[in-house]
Protein backbone atom coordinates (compact mmCIF):
# COMPACT_ATOMS: atom_id res chain seq x y z
CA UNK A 1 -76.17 92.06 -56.67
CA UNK A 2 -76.49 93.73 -53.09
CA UNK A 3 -76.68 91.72 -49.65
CA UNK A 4 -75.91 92.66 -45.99
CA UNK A 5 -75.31 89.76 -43.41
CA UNK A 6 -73.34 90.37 -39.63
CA UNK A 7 -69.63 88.78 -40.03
CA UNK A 8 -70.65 86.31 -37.46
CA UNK A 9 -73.16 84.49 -39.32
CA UNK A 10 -70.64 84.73 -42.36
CA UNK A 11 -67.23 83.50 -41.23
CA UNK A 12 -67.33 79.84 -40.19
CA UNK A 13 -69.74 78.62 -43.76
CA UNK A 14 -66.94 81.27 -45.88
CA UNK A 15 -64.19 79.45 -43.81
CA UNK A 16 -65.49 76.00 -44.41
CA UNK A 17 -65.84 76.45 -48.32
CA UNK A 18 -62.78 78.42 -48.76
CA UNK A 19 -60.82 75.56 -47.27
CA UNK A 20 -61.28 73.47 -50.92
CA UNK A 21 -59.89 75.70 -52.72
CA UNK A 22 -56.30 75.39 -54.15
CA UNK A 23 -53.71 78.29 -53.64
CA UNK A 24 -51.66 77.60 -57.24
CA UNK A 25 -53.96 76.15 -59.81
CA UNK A 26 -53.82 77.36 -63.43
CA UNK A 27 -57.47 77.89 -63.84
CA UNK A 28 -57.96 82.21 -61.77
CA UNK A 29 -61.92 80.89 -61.63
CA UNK A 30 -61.63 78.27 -59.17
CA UNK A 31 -58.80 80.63 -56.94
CA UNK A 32 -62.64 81.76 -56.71
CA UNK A 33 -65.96 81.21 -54.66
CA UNK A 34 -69.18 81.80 -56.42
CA UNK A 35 -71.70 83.57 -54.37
CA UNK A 36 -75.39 83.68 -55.84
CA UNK A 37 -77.88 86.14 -53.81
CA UNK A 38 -81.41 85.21 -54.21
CA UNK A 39 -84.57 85.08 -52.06
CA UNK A 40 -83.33 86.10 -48.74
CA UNK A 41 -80.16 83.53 -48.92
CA UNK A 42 -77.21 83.29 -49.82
CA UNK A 43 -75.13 79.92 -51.62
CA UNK A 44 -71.43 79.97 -51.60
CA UNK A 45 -69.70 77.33 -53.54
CA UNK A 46 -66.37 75.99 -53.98
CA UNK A 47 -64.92 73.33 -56.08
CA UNK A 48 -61.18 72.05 -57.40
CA UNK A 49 -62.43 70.06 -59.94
CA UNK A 50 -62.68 66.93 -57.42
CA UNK A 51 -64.54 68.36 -54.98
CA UNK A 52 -67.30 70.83 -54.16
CA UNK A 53 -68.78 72.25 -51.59
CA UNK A 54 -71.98 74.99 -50.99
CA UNK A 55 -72.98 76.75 -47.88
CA UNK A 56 -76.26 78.32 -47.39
CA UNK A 57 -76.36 81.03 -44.92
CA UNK A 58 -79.74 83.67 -44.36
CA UNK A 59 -78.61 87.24 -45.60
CA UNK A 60 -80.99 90.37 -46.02
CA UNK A 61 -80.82 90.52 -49.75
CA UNK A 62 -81.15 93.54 -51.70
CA UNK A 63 -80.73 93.38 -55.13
CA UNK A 64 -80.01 88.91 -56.50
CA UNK A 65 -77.23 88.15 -58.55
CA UNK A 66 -74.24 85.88 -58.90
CA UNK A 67 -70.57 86.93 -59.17
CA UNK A 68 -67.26 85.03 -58.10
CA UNK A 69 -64.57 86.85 -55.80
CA UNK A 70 -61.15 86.14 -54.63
CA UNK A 71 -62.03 83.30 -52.25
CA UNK A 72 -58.58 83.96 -50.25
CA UNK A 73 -59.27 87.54 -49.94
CA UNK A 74 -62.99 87.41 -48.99
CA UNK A 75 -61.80 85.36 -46.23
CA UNK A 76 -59.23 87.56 -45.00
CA UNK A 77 -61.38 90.45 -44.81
CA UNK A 78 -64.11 88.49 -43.09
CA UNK A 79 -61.62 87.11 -40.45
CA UNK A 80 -59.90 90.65 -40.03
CA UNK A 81 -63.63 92.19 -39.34
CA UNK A 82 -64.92 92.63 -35.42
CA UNK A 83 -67.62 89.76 -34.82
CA UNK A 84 -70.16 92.18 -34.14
CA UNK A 85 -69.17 93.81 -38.04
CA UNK A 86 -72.18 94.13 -40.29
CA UNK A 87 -70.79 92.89 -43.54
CA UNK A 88 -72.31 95.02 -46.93
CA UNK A 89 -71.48 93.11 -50.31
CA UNK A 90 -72.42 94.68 -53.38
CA UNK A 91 -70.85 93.71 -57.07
CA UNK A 92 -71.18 95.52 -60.81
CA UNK A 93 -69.30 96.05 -63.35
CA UNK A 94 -66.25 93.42 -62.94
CA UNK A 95 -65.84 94.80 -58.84
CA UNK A 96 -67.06 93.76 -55.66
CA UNK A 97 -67.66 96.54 -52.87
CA UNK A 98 -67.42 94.91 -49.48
CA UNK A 99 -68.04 97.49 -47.01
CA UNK A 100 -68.44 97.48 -42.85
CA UNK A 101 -68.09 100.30 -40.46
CA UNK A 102 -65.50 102.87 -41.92
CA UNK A 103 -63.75 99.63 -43.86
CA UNK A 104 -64.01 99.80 -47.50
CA UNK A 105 -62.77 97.23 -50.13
CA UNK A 106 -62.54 97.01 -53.54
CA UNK A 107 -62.66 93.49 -55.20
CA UNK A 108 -62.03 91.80 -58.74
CA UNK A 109 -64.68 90.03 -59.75
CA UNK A 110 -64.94 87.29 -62.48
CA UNK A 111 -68.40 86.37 -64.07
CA UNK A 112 -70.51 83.84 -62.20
CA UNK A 113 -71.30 82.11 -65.55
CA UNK A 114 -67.36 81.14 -65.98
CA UNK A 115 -67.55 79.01 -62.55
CA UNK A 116 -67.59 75.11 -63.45
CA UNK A 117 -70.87 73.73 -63.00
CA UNK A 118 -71.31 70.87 -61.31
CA UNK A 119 -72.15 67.73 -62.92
CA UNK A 120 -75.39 65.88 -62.65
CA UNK A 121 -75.14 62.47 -60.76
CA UNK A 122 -77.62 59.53 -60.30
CA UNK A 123 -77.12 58.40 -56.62
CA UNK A 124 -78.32 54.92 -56.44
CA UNK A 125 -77.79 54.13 -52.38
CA UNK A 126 -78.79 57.14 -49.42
CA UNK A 127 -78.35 56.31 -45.87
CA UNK A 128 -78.75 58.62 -42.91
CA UNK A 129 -76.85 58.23 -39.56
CA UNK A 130 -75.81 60.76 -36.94
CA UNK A 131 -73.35 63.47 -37.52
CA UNK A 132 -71.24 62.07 -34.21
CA UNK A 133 -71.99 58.32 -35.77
CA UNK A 134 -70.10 58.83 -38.96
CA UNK A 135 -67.65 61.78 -37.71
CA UNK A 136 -66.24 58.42 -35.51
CA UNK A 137 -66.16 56.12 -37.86
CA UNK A 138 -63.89 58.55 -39.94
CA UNK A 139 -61.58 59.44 -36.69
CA UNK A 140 -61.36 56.16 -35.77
CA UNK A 141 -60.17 54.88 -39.09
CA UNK A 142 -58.93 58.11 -41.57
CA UNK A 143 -55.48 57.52 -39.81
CA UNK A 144 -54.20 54.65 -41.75
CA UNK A 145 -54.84 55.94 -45.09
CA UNK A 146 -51.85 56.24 -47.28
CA UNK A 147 -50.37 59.38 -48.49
CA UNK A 148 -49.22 60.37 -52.17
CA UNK A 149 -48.75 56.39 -52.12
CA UNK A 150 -48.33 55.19 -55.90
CA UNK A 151 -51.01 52.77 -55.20
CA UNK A 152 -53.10 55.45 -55.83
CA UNK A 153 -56.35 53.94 -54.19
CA UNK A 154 -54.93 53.24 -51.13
CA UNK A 155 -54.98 57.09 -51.01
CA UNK A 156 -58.29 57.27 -49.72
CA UNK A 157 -60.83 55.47 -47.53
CA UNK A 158 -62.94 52.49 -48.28
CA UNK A 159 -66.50 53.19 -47.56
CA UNK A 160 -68.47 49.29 -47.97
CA UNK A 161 -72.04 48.77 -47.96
CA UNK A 162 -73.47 45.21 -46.55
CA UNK A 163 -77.29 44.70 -45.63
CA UNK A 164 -77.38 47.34 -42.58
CA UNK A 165 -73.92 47.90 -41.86
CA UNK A 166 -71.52 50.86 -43.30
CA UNK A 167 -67.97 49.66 -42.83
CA UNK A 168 -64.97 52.09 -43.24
CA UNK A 169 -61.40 50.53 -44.26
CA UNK A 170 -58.26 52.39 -44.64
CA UNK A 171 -54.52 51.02 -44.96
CA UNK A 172 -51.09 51.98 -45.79
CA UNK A 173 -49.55 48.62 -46.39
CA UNK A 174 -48.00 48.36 -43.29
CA UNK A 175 -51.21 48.75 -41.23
CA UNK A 176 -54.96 48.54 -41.79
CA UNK A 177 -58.20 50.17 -39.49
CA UNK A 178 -61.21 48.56 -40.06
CA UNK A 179 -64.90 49.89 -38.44
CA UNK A 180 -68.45 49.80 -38.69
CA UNK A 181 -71.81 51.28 -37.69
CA UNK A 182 -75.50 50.03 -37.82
CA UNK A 183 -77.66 51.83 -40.19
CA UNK A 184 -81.25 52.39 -40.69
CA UNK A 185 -81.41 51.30 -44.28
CA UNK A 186 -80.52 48.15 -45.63
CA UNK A 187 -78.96 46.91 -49.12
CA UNK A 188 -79.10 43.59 -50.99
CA UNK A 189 -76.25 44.22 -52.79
CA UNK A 190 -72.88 44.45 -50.91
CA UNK A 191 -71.20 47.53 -52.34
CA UNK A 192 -68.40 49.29 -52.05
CA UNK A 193 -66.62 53.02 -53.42
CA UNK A 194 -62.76 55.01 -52.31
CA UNK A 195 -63.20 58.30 -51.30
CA UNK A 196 -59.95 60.07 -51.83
CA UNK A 197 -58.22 61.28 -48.83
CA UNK A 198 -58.42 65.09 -48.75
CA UNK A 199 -62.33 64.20 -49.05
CA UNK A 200 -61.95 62.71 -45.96
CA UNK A 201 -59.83 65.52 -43.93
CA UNK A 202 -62.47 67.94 -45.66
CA UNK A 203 -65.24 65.83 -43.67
CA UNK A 204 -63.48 65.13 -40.48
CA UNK A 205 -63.87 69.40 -40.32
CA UNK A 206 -67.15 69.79 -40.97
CA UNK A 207 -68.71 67.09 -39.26
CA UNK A 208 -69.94 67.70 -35.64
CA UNK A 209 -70.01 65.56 -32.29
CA UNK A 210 -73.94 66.13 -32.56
CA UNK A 211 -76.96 63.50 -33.14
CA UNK A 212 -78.19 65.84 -36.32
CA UNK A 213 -78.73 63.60 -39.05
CA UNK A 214 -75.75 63.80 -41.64
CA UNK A 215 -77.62 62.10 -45.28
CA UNK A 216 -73.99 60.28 -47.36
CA UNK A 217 -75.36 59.12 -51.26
CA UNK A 218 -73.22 57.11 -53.50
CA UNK A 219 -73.26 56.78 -57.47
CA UNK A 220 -70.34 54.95 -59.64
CA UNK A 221 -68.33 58.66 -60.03
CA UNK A 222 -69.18 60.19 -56.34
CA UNK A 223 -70.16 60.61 -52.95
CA UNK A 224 -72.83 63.32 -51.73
CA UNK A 225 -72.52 64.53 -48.13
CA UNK A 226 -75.89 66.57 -47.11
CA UNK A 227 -75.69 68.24 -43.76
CA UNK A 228 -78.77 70.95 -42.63
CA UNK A 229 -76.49 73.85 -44.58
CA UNK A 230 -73.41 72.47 -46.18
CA UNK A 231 -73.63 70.68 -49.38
CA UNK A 232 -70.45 68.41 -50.18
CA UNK A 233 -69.51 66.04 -53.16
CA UNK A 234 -66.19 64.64 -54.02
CA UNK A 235 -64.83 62.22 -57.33
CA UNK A 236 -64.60 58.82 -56.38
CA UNK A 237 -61.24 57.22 -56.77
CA UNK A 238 -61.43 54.52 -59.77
CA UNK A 239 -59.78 51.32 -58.28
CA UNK A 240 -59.52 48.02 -56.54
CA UNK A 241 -59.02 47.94 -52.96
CA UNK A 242 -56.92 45.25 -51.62
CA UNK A 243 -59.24 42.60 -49.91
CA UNK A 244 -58.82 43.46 -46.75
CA UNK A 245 -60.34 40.44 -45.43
CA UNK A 246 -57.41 38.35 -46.11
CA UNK A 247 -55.65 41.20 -44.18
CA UNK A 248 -57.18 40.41 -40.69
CA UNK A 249 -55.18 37.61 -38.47
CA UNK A 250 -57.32 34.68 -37.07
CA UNK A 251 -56.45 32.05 -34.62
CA UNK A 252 -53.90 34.30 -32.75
CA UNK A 253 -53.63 31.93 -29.30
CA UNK A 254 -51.98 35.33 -27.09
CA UNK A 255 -53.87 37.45 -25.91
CA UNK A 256 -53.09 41.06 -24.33
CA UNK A 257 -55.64 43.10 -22.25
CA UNK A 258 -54.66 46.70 -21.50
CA UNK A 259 -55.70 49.52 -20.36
CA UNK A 260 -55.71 52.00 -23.04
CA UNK A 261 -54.33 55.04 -21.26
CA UNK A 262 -51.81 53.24 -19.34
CA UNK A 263 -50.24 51.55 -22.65
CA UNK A 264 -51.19 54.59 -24.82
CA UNK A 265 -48.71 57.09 -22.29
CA UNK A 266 -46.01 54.36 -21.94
CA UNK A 267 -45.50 53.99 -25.45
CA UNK A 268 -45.47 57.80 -25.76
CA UNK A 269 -42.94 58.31 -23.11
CA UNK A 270 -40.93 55.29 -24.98
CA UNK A 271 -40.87 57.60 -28.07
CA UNK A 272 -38.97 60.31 -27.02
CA UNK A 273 -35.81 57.96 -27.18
CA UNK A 274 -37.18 56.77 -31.03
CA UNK A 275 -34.99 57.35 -33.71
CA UNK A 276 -36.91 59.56 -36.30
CA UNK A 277 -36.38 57.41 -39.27
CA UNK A 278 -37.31 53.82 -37.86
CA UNK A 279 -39.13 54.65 -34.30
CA UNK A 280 -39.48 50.89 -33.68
CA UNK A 281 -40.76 49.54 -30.17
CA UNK A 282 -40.00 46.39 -28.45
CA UNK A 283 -42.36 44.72 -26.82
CA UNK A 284 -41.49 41.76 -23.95
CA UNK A 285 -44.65 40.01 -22.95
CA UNK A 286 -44.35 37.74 -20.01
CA UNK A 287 -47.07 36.78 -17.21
CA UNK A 288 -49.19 39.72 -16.79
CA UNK A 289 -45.91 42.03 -18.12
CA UNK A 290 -45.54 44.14 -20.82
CA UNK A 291 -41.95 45.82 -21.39
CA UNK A 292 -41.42 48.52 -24.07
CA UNK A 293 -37.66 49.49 -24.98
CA UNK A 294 -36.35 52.01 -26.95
CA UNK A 295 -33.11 51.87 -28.45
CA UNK A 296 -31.82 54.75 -30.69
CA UNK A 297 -28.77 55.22 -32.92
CA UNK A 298 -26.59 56.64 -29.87
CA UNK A 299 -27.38 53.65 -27.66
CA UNK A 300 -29.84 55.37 -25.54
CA UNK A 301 -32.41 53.52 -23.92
CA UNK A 302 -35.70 53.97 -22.98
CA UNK A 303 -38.00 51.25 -20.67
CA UNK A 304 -41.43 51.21 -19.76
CA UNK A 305 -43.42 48.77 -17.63
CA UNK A 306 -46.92 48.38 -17.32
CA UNK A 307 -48.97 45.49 -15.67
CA UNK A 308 -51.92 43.71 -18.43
CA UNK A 309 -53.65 40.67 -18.26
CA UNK A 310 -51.57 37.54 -20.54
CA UNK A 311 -51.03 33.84 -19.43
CA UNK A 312 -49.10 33.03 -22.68
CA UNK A 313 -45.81 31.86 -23.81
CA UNK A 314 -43.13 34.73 -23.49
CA UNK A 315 -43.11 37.03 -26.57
CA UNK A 316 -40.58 39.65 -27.94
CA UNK A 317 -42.24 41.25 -31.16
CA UNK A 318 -41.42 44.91 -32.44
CA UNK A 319 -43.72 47.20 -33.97
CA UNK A 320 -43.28 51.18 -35.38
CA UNK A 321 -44.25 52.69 -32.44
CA UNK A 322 -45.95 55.42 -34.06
CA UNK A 323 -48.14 53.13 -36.19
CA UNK A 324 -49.20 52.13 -32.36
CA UNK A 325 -49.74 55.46 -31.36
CA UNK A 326 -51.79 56.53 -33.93
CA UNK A 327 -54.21 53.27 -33.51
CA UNK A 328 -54.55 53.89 -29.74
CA UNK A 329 -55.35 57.74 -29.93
CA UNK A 330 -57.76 56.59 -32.69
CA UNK A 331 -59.66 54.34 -29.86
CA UNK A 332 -61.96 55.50 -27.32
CA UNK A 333 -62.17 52.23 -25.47
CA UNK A 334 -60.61 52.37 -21.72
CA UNK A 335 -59.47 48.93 -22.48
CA UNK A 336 -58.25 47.71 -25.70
CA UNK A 337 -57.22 43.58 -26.65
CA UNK A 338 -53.62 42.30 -28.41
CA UNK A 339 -53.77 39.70 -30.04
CA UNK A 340 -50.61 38.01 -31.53
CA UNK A 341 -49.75 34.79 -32.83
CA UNK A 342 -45.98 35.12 -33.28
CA UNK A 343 -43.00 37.69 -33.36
CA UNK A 344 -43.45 37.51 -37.34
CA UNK A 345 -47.03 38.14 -37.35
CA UNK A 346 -49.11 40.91 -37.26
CA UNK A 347 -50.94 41.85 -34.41
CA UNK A 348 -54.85 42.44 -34.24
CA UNK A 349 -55.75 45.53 -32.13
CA UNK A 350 -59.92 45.66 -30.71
CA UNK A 351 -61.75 47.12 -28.42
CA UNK A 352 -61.98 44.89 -25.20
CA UNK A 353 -65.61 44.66 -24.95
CA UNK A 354 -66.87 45.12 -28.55
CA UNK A 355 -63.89 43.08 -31.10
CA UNK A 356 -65.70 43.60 -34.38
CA UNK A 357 -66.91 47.16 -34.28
CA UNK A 358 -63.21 48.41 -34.70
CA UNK A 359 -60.38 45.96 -35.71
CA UNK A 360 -56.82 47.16 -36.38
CA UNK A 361 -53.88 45.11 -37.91
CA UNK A 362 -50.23 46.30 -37.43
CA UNK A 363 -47.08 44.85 -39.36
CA UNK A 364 -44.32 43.30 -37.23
CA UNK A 365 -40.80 45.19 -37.96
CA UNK A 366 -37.59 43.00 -37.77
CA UNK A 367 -35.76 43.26 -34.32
């Protein structure tokens, strides 16, 4: 196989597919990407075994094949090449000659044939939504999955279908982020699937702030992500997510309205007193007050001030200020609405003008 395509048209698809792969795995094939030549394109692919991804890129083909490189080391050369390199790939006889300018390098190849194929899947559900539509409700809700949590499905995000609305849930047991978007299509059935986490992170980078339409399919084993050149699928995780209905306070009677920033930089100046292991806040609510301390292991103390709208009772609750944090830099909303019911509760966290489009729950911690 023979193909010649400029290093600029080559290194963000090659970076985006090589970012699946695993550095250790016991399998040398999939330390590989599979690169098939034919017609005047060219389809890298990718996979661990729970994911995959393909790229399709134009190159001026030669001579069509297939053959599997080093998927570290293509991308290292491609990165390491000027952006105005023209990139000439040719592979026989177990090597891979990669050649631009005066560079020359000699590659191992292993045989196309070897690389896992993908399995077959009957996608029963297909909706289509903006790129920047979906790539927010991820950002705005990604944060509170769990983490290597043995739970294993809370290691992932909840992606729920009901009549027109796509709903995305994530929690780590000590908070939950809950939002939604309007689609096109509509379903009779509500249903629901877990896509595992480092599916997520994988679409968080390759979805765009743009209105080009992003197609997400569903069957019982996984999730197909179709954007104009990148193909993605991922294994669904096999589990029951907590119902994270019951979850979600109602008939909190104090209510908080803040401006986002305002709270969002108080908190953060707050923090740099927090104690690494617990970073718990304080918060004193009293008419149209809201008080955040800081007390670390040395005694130290830091307090912040900031005027919001509340006609309640006074209220001392404490929260992990970084669970907080993370919720507010998740928001876009300049003004965002608290809403507690007492200092053992948990707090519900919306937008100020639009309450169920995002909704997020945060555990109290003892004070």
């Amino acid at each position: 196989m023979q193909f010649t395509v400029s290093q600029e048209i080559l290194a963000r698809p090659l970076q985006l597919v090589c970012s699946i792969v695993e550095r250790r795995t016991t399998l040398p094939i999939l330390s590989n990407i599979l690169l098939r030549a034919h017609g005047q394109q060219l389809t890298m692919t990718s996979t661990d075994m729970e994911l995959e991804m393909i790229a399709t890129l134009p190159v001026a083909v030669e001579e069509e094949g297939t053959t599997t490189v080093s998927a570290r080391k293509f991308l290292d050369i491609c990165r390491a090449l000027p952006g105005t390199a023209t990139i000439n790939f040719s592979a026989s006889d177990n090597k891979a000659l990669v050649k631009a300018g005066k560079s020359r390098f000699s590659l191992a190849t292993l045989p196309g044939s070897d690389f896992p194929d993908s399995e077959g899947a009957s996608y029963q559900d297909q909706i289509e939504l903006p790129q920047s539509a979906f790539k927010a409700l991820l950002d705005e809700t990604s944060f509170a999955m769990a983490s290597q949590d043995v739970r294993y499905y809370l290691n992932g995000l909840l992606l729920e279908r009901e009549q027109n609305t796509l709903k995305a849930v994530a929690t780590d047991g000590h908070r939950l982020a809950l939002g939604s978007v309007e689609t096109a299509s509509t379903v009779t059935e509500k249903s629901a699937v877990i896509v595992p986490r480092k599916a997520i992170l994988e679409l968080g980078k390759l979805l765009s702030d743009i209105d080009d339409t992003v197609s997400i399919s569903f069957s019982q084993q996984q999730l197909k992500v179709e954007l104009p050149d990148i193909h993605f699928t991922s294994k669904l995780i096999d589990g029951q997510f907590p119902n994270y209905e019951r979850v979600l306070p109602i008939g909190g009677d104090k209510e908080v309205i803040a401006q986002r920033d305002e709270l969002k930089q108080a908190l953060s100046r707050a923090s740099i007193l927090a104690n690494d292991k617990h970073r718990s806040v304080k918060l004193n609510l009293d008419k149209n007050q809201l008080k955040a301390t800081v007390t670390n292991q040395e005694q130290e103390t830091a307090e912040e001030e900031i005027a919001v709208e509340y006609t309640s009772q006074p209220l001392e609750i404490a929260f992990n200020n970084a669970y907080l944090l993370d919720l507010l830099n998740a928001m876009p909303d300049s003004k965002v609405r608290l809403t507690f019911t007492d200092e053992n509760s948990s707090c519900l966290i919306t937008p100020f003008e639009s309450k169920f489009i995002r909704q997020y729950v945060v555990m109290p911690m003892r004070l």
